[in-house]
PDB file of N, CA and C in Angstrom:
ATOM      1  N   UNK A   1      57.922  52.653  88.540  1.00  0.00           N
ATOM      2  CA  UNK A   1      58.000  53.895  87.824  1.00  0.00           C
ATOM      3  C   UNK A   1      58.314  55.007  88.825  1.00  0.00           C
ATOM      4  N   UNK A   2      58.994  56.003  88.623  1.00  0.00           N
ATOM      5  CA  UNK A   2      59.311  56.734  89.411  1.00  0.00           C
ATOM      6  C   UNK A   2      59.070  58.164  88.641  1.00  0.00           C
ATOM      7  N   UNK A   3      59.081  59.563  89.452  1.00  0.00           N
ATOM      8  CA  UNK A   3      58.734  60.404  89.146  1.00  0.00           C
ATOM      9  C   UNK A   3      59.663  61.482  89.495  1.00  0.00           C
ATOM     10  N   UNK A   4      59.986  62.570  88.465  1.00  0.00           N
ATOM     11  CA  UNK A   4      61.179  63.237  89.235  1.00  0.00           C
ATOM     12  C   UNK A   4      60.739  65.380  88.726  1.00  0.00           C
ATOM     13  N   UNK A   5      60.560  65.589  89.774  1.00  0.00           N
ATOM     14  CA  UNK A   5      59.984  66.890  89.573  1.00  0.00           C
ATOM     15  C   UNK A   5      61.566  68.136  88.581  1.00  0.00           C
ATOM     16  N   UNK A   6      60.838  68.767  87.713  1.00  0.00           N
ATOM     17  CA  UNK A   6      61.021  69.656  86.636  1.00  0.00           C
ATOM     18  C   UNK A   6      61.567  70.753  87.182  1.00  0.00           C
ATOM     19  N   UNK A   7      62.721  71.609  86.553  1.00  0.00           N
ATOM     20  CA  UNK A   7      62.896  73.452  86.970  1.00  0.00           C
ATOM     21  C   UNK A   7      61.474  73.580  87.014  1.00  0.00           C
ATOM     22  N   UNK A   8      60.121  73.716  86.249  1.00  0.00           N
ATOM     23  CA  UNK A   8      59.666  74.640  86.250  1.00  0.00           C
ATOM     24  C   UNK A   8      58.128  74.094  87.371  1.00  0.00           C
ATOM     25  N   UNK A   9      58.892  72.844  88.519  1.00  0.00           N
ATOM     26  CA  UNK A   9      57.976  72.388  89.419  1.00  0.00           C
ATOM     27  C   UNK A   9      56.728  71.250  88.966  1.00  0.00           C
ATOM     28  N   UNK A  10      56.803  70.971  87.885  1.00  0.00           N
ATOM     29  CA  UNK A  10      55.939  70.254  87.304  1.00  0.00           C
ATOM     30  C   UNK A  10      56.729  68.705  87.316  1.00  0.00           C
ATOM     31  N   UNK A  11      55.950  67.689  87.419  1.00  0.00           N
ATOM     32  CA  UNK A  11      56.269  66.403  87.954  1.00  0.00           C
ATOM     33  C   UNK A  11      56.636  65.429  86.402  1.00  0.00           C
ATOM     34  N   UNK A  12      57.130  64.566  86.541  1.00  0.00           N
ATOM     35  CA  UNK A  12      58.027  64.083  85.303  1.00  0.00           C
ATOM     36  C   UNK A  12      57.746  62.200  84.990  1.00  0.00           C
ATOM     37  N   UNK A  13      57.064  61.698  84.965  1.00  0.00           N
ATOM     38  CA  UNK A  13      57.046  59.973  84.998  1.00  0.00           C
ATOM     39  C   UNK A  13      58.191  59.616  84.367  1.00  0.00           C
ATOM     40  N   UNK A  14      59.030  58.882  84.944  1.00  0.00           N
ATOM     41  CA  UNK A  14      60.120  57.766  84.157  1.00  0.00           C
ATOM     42  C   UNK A  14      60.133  56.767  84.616  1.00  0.00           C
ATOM     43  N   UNK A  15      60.672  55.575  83.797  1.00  0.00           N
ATOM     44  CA  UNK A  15      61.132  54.307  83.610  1.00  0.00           C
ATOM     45  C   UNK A  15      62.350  54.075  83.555  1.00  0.00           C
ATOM     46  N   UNK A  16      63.166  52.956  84.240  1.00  0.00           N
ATOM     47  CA  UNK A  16      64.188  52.608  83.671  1.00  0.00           C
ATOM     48  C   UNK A  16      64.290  51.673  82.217  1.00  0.00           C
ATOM     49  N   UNK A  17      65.353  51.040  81.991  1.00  0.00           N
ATOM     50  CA  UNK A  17      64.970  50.625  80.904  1.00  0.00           C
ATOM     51  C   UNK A  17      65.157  49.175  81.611  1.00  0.00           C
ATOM     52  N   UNK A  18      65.668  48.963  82.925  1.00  0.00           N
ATOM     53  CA  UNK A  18      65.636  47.422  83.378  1.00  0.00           C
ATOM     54  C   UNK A  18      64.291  47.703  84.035  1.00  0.00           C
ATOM     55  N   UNK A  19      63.306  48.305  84.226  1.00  0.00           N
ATOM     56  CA  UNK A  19      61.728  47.845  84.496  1.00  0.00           C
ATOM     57  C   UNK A  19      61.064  48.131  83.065  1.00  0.00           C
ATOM     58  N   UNK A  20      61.142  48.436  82.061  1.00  0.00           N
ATOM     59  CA  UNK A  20      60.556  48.605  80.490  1.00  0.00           C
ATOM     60  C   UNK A  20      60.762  47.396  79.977  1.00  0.00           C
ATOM     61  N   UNK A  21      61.974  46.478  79.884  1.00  0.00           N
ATOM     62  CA  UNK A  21      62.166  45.816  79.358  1.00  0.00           C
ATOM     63  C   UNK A  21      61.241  44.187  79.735  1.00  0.00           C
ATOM     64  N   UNK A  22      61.032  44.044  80.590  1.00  0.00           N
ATOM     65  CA  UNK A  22      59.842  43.041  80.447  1.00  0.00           C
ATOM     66  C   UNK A  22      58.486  43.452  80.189  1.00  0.00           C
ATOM     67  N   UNK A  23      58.046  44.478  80.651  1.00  0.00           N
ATOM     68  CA  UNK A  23      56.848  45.300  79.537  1.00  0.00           C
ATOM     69  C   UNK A  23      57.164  45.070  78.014  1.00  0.00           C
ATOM     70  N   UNK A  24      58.604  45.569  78.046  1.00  0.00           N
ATOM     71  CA  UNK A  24      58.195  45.422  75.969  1.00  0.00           C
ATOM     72  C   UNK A  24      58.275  44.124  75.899  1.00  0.00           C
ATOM     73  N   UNK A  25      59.117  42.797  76.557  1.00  0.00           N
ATOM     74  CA  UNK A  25      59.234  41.624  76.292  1.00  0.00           C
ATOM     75  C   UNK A  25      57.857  40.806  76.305  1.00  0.00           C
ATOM     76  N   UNK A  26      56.801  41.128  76.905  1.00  0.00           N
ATOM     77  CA  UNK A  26      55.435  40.739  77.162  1.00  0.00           C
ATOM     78  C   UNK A  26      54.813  40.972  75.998  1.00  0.00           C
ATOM     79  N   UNK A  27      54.915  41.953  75.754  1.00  0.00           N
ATOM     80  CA  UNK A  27      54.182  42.714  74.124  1.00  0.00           C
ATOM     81  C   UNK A  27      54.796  42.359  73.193  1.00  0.00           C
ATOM     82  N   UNK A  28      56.423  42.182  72.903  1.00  0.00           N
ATOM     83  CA  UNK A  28      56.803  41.249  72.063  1.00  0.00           C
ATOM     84  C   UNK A  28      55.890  39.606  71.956  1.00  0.00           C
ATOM     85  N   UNK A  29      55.769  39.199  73.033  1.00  0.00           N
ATOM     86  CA  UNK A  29      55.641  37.900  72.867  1.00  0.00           C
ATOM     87  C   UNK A  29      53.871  37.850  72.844  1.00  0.00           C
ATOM     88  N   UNK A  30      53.304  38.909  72.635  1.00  0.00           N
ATOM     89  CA  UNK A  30      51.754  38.304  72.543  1.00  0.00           C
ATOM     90  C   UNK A  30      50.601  38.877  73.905  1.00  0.00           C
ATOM     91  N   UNK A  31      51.550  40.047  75.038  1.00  0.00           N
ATOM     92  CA  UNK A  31      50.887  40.092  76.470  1.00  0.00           C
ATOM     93  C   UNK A  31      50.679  41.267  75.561  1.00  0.00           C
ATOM     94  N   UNK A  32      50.183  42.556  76.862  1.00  0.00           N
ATOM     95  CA  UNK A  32      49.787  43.622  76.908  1.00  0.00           C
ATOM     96  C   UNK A  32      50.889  44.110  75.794  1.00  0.00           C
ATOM     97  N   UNK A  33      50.036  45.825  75.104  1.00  0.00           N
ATOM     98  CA  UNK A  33      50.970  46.421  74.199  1.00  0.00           C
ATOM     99  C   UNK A  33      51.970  47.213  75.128  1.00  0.00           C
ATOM    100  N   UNK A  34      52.703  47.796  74.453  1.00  0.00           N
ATOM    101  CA  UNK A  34      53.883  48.310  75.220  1.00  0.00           C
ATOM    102  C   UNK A  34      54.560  49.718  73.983  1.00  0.00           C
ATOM    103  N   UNK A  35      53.778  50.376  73.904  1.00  0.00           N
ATOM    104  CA  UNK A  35      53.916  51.486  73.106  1.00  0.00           C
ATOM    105  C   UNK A  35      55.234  52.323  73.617  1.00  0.00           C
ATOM    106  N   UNK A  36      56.595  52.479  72.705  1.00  0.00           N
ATOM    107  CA  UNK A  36      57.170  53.126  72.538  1.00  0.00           C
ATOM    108  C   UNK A  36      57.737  54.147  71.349  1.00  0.00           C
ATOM    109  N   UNK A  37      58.038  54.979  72.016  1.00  0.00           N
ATOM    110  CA  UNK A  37      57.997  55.920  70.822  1.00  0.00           C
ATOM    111  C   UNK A  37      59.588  56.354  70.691  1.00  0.00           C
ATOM    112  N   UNK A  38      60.274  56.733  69.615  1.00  0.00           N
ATOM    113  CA  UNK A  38      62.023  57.254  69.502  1.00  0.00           C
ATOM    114  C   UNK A  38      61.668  58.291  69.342  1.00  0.00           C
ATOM    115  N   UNK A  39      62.589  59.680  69.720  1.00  0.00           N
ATOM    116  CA  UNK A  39      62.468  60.833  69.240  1.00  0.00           C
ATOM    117  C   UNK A  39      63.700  61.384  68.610  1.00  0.00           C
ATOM    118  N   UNK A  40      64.645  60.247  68.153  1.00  0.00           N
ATOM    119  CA  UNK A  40      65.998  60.742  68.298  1.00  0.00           C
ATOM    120  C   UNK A  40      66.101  60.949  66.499  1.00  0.00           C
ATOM    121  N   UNK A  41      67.483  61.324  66.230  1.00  0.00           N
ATOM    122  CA  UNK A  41      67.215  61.907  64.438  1.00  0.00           C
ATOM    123  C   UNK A  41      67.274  60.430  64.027  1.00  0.00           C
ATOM    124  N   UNK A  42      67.446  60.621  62.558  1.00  0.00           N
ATOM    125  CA  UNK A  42      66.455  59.443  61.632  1.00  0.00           C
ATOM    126  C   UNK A  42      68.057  58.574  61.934  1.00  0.00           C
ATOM    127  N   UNK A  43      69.515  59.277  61.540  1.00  0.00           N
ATOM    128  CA  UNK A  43      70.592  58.527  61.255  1.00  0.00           C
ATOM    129  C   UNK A  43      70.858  57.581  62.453  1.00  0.00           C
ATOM    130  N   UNK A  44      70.370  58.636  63.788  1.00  0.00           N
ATOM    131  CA  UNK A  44      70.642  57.467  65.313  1.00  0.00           C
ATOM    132  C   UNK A  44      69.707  56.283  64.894  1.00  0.00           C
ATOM    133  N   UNK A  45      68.706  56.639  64.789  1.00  0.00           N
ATOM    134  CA  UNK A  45      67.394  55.116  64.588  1.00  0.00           C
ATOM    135  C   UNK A  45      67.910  54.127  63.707  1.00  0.00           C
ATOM    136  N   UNK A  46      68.221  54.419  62.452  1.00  0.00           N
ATOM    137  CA  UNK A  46      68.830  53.599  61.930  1.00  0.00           C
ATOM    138  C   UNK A  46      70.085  52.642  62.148  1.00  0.00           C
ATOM    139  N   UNK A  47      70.737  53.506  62.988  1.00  0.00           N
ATOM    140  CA  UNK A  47      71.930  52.914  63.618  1.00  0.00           C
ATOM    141  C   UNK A  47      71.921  51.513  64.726  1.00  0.00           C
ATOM    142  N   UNK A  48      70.754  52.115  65.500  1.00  0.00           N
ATOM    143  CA  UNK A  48      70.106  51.319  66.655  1.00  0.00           C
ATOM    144  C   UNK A  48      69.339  51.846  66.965  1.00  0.00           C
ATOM    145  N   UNK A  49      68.097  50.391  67.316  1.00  0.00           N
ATOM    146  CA  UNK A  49      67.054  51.527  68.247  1.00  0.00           C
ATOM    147  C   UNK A  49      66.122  49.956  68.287  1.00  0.00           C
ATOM    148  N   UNK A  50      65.362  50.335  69.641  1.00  0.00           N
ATOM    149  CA  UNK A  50      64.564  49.337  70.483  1.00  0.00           C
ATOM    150  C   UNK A  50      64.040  48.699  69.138  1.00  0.00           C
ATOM    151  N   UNK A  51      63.528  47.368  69.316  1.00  0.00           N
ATOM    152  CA  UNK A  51      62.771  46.812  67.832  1.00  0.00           C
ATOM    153  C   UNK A  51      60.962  47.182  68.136  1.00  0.00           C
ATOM    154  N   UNK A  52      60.885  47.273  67.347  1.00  0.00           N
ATOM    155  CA  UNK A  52      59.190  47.760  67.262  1.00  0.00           C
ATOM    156  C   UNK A  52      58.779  48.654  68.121  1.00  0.00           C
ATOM    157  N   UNK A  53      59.614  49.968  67.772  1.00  0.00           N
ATOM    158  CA  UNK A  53      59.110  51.208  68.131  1.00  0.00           C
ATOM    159  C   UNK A  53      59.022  52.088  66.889  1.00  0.00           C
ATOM    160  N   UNK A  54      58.514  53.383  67.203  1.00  0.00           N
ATOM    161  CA  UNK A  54      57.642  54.372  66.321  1.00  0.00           C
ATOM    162  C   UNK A  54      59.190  55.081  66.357  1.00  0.00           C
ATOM    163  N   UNK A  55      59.549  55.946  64.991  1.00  0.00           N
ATOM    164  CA  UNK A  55      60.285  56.961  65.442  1.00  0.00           C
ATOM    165  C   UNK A  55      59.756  58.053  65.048  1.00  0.00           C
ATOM    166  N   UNK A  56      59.438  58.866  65.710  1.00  0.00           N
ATOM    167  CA  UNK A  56      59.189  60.624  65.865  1.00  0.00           C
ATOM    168  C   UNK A  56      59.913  61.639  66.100  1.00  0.00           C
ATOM    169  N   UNK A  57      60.508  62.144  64.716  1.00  0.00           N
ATOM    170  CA  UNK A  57      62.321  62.798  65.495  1.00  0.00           C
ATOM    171  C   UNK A  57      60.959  64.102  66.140  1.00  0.00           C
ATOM    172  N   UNK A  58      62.595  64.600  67.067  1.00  0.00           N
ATOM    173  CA  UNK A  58      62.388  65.281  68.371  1.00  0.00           C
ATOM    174  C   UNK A  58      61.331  66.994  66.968  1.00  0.00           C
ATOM    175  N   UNK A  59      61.996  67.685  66.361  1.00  0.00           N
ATOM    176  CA  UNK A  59      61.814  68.950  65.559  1.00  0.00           C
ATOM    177  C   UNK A  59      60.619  68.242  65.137  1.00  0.00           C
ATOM    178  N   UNK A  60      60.097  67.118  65.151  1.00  0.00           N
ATOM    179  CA  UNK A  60      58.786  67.111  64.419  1.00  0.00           C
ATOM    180  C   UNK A  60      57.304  67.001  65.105  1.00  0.00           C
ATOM    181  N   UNK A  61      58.028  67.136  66.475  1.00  0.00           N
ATOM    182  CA  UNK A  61      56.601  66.618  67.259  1.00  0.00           C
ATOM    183  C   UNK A  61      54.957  67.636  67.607  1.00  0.00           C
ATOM    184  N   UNK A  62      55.991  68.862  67.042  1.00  0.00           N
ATOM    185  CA  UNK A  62      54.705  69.663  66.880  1.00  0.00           C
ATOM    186  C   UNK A  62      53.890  69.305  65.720  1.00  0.00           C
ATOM    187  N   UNK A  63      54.151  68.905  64.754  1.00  0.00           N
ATOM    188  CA  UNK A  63      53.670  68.525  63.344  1.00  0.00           C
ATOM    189  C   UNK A  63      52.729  66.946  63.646  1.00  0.00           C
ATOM    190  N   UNK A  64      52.996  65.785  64.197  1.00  0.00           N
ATOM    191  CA  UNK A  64      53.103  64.868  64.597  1.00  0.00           C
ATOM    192  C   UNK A  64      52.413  64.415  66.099  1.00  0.00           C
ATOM    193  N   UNK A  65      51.941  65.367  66.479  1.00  0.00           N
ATOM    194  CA  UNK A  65      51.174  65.374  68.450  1.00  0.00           C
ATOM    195  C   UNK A  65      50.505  64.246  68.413  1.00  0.00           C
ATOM    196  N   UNK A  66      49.154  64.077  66.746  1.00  0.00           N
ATOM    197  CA  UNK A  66      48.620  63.633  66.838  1.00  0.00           C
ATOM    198  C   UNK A  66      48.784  61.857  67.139  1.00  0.00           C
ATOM    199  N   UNK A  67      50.441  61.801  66.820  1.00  0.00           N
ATOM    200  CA  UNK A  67      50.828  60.356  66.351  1.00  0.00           C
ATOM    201  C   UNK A  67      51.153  59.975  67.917  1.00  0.00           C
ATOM    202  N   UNK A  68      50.740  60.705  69.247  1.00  0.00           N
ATOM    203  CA  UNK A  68      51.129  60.328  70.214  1.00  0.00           C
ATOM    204  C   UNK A  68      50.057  59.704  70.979  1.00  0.00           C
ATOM    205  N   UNK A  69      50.070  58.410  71.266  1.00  0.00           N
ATOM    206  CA  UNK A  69      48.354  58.065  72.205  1.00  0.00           C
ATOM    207  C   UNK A  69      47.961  58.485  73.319  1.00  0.00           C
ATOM    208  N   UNK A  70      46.525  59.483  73.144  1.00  0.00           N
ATOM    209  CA  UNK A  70      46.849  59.863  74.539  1.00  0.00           C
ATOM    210  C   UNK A  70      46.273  59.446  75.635  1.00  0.00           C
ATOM    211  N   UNK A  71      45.891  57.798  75.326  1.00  0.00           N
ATOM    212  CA  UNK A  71      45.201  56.767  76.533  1.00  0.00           C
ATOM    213  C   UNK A  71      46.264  55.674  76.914  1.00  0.00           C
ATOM    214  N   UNK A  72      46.442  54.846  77.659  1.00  0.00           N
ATOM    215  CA  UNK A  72      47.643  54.402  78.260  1.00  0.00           C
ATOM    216  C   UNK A  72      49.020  54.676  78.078  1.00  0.00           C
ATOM    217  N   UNK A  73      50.198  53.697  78.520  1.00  0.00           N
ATOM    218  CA  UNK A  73      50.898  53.826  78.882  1.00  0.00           C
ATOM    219  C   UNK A  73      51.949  54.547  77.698  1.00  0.00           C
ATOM    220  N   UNK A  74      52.931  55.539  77.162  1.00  0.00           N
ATOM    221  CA  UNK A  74      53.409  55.613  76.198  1.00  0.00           C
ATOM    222  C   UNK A  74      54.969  56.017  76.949  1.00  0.00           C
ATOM    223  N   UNK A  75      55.357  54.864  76.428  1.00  0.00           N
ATOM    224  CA  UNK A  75      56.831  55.497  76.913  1.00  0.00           C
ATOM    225  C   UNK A  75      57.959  56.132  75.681  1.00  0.00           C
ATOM    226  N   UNK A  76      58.355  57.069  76.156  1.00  0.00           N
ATOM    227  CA  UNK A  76      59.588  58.155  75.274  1.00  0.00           C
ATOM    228  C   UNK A  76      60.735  57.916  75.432  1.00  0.00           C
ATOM    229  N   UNK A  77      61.259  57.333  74.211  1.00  0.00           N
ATOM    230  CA  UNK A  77      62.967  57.313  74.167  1.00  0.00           C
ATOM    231  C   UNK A  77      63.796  58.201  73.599  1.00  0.00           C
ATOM    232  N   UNK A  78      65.322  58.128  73.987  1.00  0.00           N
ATOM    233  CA  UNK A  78      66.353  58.550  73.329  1.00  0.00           C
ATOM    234  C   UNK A  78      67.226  58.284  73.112  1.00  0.00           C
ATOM    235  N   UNK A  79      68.149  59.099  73.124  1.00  0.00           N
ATOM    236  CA  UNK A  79      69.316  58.860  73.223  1.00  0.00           C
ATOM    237  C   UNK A  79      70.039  58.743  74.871  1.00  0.00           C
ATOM    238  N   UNK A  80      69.425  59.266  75.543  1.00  0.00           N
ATOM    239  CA  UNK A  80      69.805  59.247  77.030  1.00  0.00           C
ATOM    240  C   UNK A  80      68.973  59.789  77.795  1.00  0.00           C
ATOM    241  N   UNK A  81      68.008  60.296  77.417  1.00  0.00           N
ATOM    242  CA  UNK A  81      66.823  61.147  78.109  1.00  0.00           C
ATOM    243  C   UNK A  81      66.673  62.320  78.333  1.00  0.00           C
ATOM    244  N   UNK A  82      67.336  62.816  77.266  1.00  0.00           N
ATOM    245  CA  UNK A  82      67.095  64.296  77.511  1.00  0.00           C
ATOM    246  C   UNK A  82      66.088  64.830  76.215  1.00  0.00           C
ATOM    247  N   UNK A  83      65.881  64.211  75.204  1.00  0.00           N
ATOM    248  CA  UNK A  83      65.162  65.264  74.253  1.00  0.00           C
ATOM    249  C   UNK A  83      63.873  64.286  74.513  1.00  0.00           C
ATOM    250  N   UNK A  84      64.089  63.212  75.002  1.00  0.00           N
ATOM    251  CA  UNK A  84      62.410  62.562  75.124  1.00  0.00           C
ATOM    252  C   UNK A  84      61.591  63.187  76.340  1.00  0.00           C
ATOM    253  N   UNK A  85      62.672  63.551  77.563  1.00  0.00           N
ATOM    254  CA  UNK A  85      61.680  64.417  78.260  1.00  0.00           C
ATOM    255  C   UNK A  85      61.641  66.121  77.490  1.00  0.00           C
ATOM    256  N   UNK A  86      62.213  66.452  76.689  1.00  0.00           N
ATOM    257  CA  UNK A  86      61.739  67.840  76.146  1.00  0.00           C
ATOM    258  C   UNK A  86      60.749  67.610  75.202  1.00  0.00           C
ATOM    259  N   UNK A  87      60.263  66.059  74.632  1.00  0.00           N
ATOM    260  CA  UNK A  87      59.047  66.224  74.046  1.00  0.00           C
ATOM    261  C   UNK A  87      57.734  66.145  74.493  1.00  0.00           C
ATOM    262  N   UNK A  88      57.910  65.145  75.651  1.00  0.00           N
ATOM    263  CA  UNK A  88      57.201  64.838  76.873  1.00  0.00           C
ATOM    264  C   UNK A  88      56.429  66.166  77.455  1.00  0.00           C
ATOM    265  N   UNK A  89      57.595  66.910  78.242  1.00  0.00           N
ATOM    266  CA  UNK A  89      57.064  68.401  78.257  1.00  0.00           C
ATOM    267  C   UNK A  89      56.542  69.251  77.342  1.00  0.00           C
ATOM    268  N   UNK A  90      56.580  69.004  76.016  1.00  0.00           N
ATOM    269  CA  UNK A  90      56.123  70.494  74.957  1.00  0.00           C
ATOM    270  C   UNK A  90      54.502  69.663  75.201  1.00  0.00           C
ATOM    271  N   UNK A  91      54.483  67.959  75.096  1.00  0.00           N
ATOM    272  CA  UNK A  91      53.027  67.304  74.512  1.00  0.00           C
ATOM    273  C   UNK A  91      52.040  67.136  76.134  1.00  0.00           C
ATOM    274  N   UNK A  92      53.085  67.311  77.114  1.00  0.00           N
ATOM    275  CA  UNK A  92      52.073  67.873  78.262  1.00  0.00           C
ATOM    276  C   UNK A  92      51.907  69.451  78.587  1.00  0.00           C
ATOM    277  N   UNK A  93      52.350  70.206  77.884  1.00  0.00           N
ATOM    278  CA  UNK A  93      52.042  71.743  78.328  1.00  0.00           C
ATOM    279  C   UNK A  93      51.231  71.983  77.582  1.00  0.00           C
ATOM    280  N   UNK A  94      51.376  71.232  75.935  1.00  0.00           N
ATOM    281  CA  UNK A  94      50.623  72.043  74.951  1.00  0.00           C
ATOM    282  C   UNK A  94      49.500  71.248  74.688  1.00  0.00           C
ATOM    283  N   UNK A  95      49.435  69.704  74.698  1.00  0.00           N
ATOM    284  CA  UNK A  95      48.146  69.018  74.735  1.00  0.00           C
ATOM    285  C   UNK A  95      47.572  68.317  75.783  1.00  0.00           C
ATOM    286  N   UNK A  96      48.209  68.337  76.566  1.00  0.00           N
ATOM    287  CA  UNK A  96      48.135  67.983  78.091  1.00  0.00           C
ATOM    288  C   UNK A  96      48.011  66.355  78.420  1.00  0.00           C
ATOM    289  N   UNK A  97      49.178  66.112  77.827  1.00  0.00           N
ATOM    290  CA  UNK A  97      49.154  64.500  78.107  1.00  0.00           C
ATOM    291  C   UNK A  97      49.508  63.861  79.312  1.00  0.00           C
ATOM    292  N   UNK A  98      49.050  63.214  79.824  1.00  0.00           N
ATOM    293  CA  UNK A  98      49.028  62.819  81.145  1.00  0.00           C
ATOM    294  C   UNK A  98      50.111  61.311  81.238  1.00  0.00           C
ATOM    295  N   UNK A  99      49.311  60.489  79.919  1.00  0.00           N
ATOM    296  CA  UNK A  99      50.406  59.171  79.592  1.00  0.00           C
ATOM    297  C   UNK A  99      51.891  59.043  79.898  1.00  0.00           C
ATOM    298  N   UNK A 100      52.577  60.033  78.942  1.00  0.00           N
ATOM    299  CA  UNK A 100      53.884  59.740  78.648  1.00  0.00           C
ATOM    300  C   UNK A 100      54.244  59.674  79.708  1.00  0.00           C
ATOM    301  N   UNK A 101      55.929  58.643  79.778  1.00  0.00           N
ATOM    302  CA  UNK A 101      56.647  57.972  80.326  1.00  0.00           C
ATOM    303  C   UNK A 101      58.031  58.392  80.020  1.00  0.00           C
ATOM    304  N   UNK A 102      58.975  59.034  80.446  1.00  0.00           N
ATOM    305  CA  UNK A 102      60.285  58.875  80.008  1.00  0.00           C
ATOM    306  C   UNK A 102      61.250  57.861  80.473  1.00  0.00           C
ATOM    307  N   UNK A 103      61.897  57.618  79.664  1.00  0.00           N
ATOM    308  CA  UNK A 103      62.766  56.221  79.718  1.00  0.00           C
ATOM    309  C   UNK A 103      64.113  56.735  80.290  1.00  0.00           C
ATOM    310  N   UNK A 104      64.566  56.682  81.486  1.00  0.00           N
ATOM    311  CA  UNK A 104      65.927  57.100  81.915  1.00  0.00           C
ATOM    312  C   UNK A 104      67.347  56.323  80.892  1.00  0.00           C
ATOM    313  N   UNK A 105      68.047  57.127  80.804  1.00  0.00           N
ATOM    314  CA  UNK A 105      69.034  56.343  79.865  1.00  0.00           C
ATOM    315  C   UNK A 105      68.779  56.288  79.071  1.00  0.00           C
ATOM    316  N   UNK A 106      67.984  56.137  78.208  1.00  0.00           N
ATOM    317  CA  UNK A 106      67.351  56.191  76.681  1.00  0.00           C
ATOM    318  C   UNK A 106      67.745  54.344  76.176  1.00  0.00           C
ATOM    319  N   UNK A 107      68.293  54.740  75.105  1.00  0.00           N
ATOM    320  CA  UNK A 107      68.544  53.868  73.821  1.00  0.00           C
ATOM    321  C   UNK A 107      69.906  53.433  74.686  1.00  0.00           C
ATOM    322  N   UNK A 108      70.800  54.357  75.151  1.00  0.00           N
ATOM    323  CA  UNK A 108      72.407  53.967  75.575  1.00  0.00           C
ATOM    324  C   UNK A 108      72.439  52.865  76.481  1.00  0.00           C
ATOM    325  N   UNK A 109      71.782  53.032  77.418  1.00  0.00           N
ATOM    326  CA  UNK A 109      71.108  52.144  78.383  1.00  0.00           C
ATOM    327  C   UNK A 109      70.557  50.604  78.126  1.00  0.00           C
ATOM    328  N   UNK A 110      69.601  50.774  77.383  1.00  0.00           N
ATOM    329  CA  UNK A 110      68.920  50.043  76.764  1.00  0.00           C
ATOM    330  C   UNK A 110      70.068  48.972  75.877  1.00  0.00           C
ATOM    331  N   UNK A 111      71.197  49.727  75.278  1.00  0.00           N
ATOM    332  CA  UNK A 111      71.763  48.808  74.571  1.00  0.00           C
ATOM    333  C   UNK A 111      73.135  48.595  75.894  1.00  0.00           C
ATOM    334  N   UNK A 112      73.703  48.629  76.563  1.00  0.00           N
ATOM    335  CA  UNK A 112      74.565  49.089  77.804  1.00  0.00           C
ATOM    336  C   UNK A 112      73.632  47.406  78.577  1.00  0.00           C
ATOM    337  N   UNK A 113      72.941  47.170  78.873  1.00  0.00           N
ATOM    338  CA  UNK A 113      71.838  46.475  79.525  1.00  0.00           C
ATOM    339  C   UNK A 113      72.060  44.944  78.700  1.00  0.00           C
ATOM    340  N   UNK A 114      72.250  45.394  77.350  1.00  0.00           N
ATOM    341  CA  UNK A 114      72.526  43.664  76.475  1.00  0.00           C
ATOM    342  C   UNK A 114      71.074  43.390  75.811  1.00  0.00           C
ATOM    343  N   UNK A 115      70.111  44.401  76.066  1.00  0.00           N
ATOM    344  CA  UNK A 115      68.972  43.772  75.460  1.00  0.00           C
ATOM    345  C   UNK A 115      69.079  44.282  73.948  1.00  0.00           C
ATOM    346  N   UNK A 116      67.866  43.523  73.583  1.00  0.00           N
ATOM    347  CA  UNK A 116      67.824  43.575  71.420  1.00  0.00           C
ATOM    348  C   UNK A 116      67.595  44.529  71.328  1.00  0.00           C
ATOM    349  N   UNK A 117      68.068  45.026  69.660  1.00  0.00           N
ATOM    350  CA  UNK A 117      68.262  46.654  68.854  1.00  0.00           C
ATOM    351  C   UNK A 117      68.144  45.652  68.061  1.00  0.00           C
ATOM    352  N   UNK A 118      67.721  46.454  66.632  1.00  0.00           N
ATOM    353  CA  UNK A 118      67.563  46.261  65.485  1.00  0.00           C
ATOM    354  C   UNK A 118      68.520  47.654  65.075  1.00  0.00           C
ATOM    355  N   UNK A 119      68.767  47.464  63.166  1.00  0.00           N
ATOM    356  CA  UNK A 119      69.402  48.444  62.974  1.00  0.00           C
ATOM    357  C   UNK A 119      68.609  48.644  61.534  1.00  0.00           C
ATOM    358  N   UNK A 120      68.499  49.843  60.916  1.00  0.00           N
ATOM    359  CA  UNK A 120      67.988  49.888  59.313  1.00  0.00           C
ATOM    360  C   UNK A 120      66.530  50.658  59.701  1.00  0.00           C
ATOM    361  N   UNK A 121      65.795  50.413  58.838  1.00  0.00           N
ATOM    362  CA  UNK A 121      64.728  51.360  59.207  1.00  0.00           C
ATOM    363  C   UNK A 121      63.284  50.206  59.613  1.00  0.00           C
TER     364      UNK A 121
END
């Protein structure tokens, strides 16, 4: 996991999606959970998106904080990583989550890589 400091000096956790992907493959198959969350709009998710993740579009996460865990590991997807670290940041400034994880590359990556997507809801 690597960490990449913010404009506003504040420190950032990410993942790639080639070190995520045997985390979620473990939790697929029965190991540790592997909580991911989508933040991308409803039409991208449907299109593609990791299998057995949560989707939380990005405009709803103030409504929704609560749906974020805020004890281990939670990693944040997207579309490429940019609105999962802008949710990342609103749910560590405003509830001070320490967990979240952003996923470099998002979903593009993730499917770019050859691993499974599901499509539909």
């Amino acid at each position: 996991m690597e960490k990449t400091a913010l404009p506003s000096g504040e420190i950032m956790k990410q993942i790639s999606v080639k070190d995520l992907y045997p985390k979620w493959l473990s939790a697929k198959d029965g190991g540790e959970p592997c909580t991911i969350i989508d933040v991308r709009e409803v039409g991208e998710y449907i299109q593609s998106h990791v299998p057995n993740v949560a989707l939380i579009v990005l405009n709803t996460v103030p409504n929704r904080s609560d749906e974020f865990p805020s004890k281990g590991e939670v990693y944040v997807i997207c579309r490429s990583g940019g609105r999962s670290a802008q949710a990342i940041q609103f749910l560590e400034q405003n509830y001070g989550h320490q967990n979240l994880i952003n996923v470099t590359g998002g979903t593009m990556a993730w499917m770019e890589a050859n691993y499974p997507i599901e499509q539909g809801e």
